[in-house]
Protein backbone atom coordinates (compact mmCIF):
# COMPACT_ATOMS: atom_id res chain seq x y z
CA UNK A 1 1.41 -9.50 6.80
CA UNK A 2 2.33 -11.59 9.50
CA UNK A 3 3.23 -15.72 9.21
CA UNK A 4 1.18 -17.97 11.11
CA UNK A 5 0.31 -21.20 12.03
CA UNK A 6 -2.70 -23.17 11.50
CA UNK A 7 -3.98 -26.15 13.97
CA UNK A 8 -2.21 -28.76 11.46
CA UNK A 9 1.07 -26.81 11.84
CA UNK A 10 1.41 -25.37 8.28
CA UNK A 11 2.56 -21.78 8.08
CA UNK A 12 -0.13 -19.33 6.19
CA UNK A 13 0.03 -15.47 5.80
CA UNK A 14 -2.10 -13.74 7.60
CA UNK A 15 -3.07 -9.91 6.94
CA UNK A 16 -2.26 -7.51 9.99
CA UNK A 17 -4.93 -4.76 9.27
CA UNK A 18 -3.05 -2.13 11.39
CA UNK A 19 -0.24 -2.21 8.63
CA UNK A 20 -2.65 -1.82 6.18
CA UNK A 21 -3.98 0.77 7.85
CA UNK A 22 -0.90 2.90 8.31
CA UNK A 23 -0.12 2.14 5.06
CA UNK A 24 -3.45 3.76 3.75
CA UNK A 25 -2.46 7.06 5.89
CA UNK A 26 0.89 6.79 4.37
CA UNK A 27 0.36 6.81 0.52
CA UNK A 28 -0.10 10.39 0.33
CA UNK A 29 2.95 11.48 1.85
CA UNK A 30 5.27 8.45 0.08
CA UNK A 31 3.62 10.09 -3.02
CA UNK A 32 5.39 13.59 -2.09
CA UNK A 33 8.47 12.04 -0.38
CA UNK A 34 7.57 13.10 2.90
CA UNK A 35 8.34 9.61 4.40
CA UNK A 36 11.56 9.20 6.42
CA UNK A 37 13.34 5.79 5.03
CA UNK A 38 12.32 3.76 7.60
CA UNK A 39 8.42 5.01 7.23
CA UNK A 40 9.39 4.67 3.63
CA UNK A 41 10.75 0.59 3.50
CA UNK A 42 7.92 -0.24 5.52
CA UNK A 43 5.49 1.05 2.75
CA UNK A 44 7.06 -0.55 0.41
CA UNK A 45 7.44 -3.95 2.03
CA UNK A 46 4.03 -3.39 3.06
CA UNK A 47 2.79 -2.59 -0.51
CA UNK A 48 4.43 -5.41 -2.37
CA UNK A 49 3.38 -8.13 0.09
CA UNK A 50 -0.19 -7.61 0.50
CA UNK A 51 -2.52 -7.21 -1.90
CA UNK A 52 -5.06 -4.95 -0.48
CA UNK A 53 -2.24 -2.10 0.46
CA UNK A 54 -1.00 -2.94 -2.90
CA UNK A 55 -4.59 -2.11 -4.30
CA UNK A 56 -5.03 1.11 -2.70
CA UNK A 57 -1.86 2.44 -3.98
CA UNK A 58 -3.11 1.06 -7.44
CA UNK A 59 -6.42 3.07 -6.76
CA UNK A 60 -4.44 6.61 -5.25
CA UNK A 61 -2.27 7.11 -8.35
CA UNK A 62 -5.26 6.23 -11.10
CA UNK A 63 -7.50 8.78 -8.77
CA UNK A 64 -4.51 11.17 -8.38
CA UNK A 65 -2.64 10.41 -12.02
CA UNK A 66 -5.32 9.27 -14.45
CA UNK A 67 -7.59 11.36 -13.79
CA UNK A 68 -5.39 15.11 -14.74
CA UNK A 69 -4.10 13.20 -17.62
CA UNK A 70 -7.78 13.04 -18.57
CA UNK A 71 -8.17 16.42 -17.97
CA UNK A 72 -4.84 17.41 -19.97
CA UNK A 73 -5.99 15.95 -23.05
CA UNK A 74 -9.94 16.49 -23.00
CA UNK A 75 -8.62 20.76 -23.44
């Protein structure tokens, strides 16, 4: 997310889809620790201050989590 400002002068937040985009490509690997910690504070900061990187995440570890618990207790 990047601040802007609008024609009146007031700051807004606006959403820099090439972070979100990285931070798409990223999730897998931050979910293995195969981030570096710079790779690794920039998901985060990414992920906590915009909501659509923060929904993806949401959506990888229900996909990747919820689902084999599912399959752990249906046996």
């Amino acid at each position: 997310m990047r601040k802007s400002m609008d024609t009146a002068g007031a700051a807004e937040w606006s959403i820099d889809m090439a972070d979100c985009k990285k931070v798409q490509k990223m999730i897998g690997k931050f979910d293995h620790g195969q981030l570096d910690i710079k790779q690794e504070e920039f998901f985060i900061q990414q992920v906590e201050s915009c909501k659509d990187c923060r929904e993806e995440f949401e959506i990888y570890y229900i996909v990747a989590y919820g689902l084999s618990e599912d399959e752990n207790t249906a046996g």
